[in-house]
Protein backbone atom coordinates (compact mmCIF):
# COMPACT_ATOMS: atom_id res chain seq x y z
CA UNK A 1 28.29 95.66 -54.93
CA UNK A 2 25.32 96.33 -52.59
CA UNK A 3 25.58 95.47 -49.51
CA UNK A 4 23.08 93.20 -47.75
CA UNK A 5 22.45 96.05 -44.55
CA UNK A 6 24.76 93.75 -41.83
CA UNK A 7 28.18 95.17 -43.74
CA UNK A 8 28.37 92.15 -45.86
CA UNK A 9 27.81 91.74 -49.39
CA UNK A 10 27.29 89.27 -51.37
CA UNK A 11 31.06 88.55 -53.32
CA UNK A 12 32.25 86.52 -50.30
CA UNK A 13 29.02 84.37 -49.65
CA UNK A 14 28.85 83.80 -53.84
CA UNK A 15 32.80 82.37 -53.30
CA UNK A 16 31.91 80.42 -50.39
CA UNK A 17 28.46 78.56 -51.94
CA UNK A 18 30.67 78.16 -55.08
CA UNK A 19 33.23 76.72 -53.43
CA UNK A 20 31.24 74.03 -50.97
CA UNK A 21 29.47 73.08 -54.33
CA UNK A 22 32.62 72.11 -56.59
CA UNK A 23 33.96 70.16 -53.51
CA UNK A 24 31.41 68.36 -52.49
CA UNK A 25 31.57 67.24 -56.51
CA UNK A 26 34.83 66.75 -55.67
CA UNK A 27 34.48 64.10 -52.76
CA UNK A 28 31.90 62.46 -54.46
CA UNK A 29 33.58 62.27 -57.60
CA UNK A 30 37.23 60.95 -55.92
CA UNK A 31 35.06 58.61 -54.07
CA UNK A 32 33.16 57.36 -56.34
CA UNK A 33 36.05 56.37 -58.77
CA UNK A 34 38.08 54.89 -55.53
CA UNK A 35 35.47 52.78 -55.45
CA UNK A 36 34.84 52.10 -59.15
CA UNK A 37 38.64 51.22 -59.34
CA UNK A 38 39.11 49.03 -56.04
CA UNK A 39 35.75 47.12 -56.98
CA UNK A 40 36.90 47.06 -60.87
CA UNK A 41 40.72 45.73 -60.38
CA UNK A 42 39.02 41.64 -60.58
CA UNK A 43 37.39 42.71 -64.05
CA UNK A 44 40.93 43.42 -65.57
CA UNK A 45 42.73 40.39 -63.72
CA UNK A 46 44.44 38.46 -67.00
CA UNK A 47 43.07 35.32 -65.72
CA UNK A 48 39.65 36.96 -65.01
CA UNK A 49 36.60 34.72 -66.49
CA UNK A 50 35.07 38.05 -66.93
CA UNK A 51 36.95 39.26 -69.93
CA UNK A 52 38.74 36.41 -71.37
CA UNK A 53 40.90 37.60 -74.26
CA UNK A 54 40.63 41.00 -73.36
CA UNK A 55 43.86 42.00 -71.27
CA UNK A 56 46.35 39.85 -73.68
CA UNK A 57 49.44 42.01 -73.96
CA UNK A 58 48.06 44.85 -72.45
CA UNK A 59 49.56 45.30 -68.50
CA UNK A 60 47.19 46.89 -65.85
CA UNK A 61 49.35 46.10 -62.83
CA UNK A 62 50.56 49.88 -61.98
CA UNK A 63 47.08 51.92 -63.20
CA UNK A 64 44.96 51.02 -60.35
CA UNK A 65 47.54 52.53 -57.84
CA UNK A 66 47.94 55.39 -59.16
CA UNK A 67 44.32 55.79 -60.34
CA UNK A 68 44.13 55.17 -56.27
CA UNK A 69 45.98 57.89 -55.44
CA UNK A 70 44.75 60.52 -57.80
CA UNK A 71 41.10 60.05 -56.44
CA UNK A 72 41.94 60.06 -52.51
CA UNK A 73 43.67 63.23 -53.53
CA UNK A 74 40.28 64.46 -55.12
CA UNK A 75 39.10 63.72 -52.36
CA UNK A 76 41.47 65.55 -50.17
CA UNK A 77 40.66 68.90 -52.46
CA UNK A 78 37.03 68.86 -52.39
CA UNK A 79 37.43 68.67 -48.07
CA UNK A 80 39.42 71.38 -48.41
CA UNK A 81 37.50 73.55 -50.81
CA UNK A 82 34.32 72.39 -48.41
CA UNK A 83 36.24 73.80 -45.35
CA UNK A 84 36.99 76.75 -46.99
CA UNK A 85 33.76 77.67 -48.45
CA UNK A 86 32.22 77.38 -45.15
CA UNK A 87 35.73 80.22 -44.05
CA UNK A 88 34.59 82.06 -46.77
CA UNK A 89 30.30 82.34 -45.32
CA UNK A 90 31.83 83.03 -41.65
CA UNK A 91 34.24 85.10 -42.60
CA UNK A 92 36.73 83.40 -40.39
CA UNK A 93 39.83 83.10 -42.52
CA UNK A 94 40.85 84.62 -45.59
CA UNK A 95 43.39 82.27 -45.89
CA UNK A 96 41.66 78.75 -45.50
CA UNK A 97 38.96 80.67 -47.72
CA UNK A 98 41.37 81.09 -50.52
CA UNK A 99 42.71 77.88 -50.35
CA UNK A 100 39.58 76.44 -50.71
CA UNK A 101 38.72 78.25 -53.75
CA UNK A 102 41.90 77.24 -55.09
CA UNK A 103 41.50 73.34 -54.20
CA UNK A 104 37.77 73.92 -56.05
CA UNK A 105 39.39 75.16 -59.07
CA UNK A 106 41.95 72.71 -59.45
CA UNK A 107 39.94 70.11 -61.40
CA UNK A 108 40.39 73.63 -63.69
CA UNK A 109 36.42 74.03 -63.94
CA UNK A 110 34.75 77.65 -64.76
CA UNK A 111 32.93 77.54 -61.33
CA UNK A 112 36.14 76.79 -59.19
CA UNK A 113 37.60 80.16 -61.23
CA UNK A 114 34.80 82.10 -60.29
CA UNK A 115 35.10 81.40 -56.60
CA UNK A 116 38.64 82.64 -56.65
CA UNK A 117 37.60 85.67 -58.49
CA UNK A 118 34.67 86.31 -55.63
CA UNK A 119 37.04 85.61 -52.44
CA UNK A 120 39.85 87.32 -54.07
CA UNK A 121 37.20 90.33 -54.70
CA UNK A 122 35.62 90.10 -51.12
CA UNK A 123 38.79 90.08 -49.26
CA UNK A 124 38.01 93.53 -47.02
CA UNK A 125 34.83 91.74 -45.86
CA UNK A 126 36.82 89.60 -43.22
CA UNK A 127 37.72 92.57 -41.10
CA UNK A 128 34.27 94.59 -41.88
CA UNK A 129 33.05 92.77 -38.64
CA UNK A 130 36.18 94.72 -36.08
C-alpha cells in the first residue's frame, strides 16, 4: 500500500479509526441498555400497575442481573477497543492495538473483522519510526 511520505501508510490508521468507531458503539450501546434495564426492572415488577396481567407465570427475577452484567461488559470492550484504536494511530503498542481490534470485533460485526485484518496487516509500521 502507498505510503503517506512520513513512513506510514494507511493499513494501521484504517484499523485504528475502525476500531475507535465500533467501540464507541460499543459504550454507547452497553450503556444505553444498562440504563434501559435498571430504569425498566419497575415495568416488569408482578405487582407493577404498569402491566397488570402481563408477568403472570412468567419469572423476571434473574434477567436483569445478568442483562446487567453483559452490558457493563460491553462497555468494558468498546473502552478497550477505544484505547486501542487510538495504540493503533500512535503507533504505540501493537499489542493494546490488537486487543482493541479484537474487543471491536467481538460483538462479531464485519467492521470489528476488518480492523483486525488492517492491524494484523500493518504490524511492521510500529517499528518504521526506530
Amino acid at each position: 500500500m502507498a505510503s503517506e511520505g512520513n513512513g506510514r501508510g494507511g493499513l494501521l490508521s484504517a484499523g485504528g479509526i475502525l476500531s475507535i468507531i465500533v467501540g464507541v458503539f460499543e459504550i454507547i450501546g452497553g450503556g444505553l441498555a444498562v440504563a434501559a434495564i435498571m430504569l425498566g426492572t419497575s415495568f416488569w415488577h408482578p405487582e407493577s400497575c404498569i402491566l397488570p396481567g402481563v408477568t403472570d407465570g412468567f419469572n423476571i427475577g434473574a434477567a436483569p442481573t445478568w442483562l446487567i452484567i453483559a452490558g457493563i461488559a460491553i462497555i468494558v470492550l468498546g473502552i478497550v477497543a477505544v484505547f486501542g484504536g487510538i495504540a493503533a494511530i500512535n503507533r504505540k503498542s501493537f499489542g493494546l492495538s490488537l486487543a482493541g481490534a479484537i474487543c471491536a470485533f467481538l460483538p462479531f460485526n464485519i467492521v470489528g473483522l476488518l480492523a483486525i485484518i488492517f492491524v494484523s496487516l500493518g504490524k511492521r509500521e510500529f517499528g518504521a519510526e526506530y
